[in-house]
Protein backbone atom coordinates (compact mmCIF):
# COMPACT_ATOMS: atom_id res chain seq x y z
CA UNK A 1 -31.23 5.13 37.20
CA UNK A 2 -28.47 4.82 39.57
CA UNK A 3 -25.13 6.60 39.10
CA UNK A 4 -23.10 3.79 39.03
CA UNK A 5 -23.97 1.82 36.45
CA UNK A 6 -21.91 -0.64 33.79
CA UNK A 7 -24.00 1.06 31.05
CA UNK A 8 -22.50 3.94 28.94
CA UNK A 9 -23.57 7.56 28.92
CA UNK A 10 -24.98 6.57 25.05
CA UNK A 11 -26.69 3.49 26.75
CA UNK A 12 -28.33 4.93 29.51
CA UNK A 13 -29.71 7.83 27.04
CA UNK A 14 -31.13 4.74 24.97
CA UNK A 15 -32.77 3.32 28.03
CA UNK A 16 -33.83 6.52 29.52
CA UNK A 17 -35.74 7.06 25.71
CA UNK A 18 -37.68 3.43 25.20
CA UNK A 19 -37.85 2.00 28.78
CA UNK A 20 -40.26 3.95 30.53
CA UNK A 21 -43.97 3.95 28.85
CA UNK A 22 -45.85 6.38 31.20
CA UNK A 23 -45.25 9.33 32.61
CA UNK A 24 -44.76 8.56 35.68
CA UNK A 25 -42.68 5.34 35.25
CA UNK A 26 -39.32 5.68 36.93
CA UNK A 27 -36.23 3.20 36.08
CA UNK A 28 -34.92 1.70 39.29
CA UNK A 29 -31.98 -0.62 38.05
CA UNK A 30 -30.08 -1.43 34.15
CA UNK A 31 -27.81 -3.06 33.34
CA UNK A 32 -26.55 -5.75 30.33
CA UNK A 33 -27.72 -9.12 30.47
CA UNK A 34 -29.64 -12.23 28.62
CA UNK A 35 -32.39 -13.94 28.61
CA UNK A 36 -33.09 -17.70 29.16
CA UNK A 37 -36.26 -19.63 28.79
CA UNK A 38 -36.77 -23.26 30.63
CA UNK A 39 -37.76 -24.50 26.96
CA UNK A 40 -38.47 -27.50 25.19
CA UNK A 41 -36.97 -29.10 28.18
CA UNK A 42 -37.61 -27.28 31.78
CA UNK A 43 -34.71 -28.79 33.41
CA UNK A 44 -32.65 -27.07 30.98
CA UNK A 45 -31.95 -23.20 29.94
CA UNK A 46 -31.71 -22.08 26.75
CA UNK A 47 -30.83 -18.51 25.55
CA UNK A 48 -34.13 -16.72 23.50
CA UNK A 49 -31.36 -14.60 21.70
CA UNK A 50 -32.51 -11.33 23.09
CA UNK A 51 -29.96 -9.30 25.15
CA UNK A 52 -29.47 -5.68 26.15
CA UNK A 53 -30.07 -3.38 28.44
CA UNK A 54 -32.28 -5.95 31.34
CA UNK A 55 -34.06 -2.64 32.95
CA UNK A 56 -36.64 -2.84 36.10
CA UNK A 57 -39.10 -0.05 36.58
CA UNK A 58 -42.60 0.85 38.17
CA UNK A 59 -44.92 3.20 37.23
CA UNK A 60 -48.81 3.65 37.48
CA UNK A 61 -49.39 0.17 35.85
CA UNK A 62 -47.48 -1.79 38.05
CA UNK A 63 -43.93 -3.00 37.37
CA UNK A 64 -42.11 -4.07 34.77
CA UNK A 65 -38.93 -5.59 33.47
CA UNK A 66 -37.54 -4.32 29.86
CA UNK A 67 -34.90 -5.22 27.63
CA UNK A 68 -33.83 -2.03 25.45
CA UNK A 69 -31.51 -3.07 22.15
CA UNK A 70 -28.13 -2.00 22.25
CA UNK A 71 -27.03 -3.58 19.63
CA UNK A 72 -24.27 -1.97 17.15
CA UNK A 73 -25.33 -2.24 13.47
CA UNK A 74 -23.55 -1.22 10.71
CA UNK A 75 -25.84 -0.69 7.70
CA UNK A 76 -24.17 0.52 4.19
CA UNK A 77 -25.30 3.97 3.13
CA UNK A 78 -24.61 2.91 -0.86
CA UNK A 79 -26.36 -0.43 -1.87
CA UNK A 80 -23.87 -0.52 -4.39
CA UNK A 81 -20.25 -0.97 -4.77
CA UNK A 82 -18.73 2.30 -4.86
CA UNK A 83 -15.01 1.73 -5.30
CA UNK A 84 -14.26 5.59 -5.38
CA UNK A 85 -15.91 5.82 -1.61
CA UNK A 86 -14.08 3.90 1.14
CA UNK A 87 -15.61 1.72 3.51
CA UNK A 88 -16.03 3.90 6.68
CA UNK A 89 -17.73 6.84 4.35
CA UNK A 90 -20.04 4.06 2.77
CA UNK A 91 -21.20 2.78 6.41
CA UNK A 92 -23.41 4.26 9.29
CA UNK A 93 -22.97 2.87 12.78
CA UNK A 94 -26.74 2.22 14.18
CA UNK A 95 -26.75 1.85 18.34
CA UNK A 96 -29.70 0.11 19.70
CA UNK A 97 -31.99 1.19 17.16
CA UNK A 98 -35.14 -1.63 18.04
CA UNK A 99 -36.10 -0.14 21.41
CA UNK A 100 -37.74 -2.14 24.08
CA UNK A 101 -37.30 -5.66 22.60
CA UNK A 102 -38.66 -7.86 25.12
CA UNK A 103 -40.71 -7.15 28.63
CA UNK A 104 -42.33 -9.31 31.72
CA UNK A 105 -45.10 -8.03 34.11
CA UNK A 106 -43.73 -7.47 37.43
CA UNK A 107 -46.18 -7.89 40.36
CA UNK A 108 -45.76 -7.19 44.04
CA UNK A 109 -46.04 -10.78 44.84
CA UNK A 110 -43.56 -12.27 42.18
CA UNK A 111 -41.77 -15.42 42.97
CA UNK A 112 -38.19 -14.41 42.52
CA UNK A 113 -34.79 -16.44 43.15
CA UNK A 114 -31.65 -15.38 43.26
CA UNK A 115 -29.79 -18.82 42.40
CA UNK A 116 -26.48 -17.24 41.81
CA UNK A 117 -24.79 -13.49 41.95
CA UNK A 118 -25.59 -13.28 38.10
CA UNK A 119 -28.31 -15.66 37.43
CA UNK A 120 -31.83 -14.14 38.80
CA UNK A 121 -35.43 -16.50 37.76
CA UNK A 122 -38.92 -15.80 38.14
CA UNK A 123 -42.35 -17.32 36.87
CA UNK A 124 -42.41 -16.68 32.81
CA UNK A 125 -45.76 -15.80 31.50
CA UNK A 126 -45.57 -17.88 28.79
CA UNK A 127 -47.28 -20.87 29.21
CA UNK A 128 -44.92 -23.27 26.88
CA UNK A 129 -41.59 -22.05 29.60
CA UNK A 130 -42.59 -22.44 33.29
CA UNK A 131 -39.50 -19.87 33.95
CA UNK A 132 -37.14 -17.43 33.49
CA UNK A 133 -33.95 -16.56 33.60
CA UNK A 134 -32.02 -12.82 33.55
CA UNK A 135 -28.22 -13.52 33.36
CA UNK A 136 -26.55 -10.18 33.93
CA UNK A 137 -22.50 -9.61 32.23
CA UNK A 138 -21.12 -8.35 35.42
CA UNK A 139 -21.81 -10.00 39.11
CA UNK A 140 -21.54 -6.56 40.70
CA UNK A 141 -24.78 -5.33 38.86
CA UNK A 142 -26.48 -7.96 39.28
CA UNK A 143 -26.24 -7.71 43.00
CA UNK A 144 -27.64 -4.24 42.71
């Protein structure tokens, strides 16, 4: 992954764990972002509601992008009300705790446009949303 990177040193442990699936997949680029699907209507984007960490690796099988979870849960220890215990005892932060919650094939030959410094589409897979769409938090990393 490279050194410079928007992600945190939790994050990029997180990615480093459930991106790769092989051992000898390597993780080229991460960083946040969404995705988009050109569904119902293909003149139109709409958000799937997945996010996280948009990763792009290779490995044996080919490449592959990956979205790892990053989300931050907060899941009560006590199902309970314990009035005696306060809030922060009763509560347990969970980071990113799905894994790799969404990936796309990535072939040598993939159309791929760049249609802003952000916004990145490709082909989908899916046969119901002729595209894609990985919108990245930060311009910068999306360049990279």
């Amino acid at each position: 992954m490279p050194s410079s990177s928007t992600l945190t040193s939790s994050e990029k442990a997180l990615v480093k764990k459930h991106a790769p699936s092989g051992a000898g997949d390597k993780i080229h680029a991460a960083a946040i972002g969404r995705i988009y699907y050109a569904y119902p209507d293909p003149a139109k984007w709409s958000f799937s509601g997945i996010s996280g960490a948009v990763v792009f690796g290779w490995g044996s099988a080919g490449g592959w992008l990956k979205v790892v979870d990053l989300a931050v849960r907060r899941r009560s220890l006590f199902p309970l009300d314990c009035s005696s215990i306060s809030r922060a005892d009763s509560e347990r932060t969970q980071q990113g705790t799905r894994g790799v919650i969404w990936q796309h094939g990535v072939v040598e030959d993939l159309q791929y446009y760049q249609d802003r410094t952000f916004f990145h589409t490709f082909p989908s897979d899916v046969s119901s949303s002729p595209f894609l769409l990985l919108a990245f938090l930060r311009s910068k990393r999306a360049r990279d």
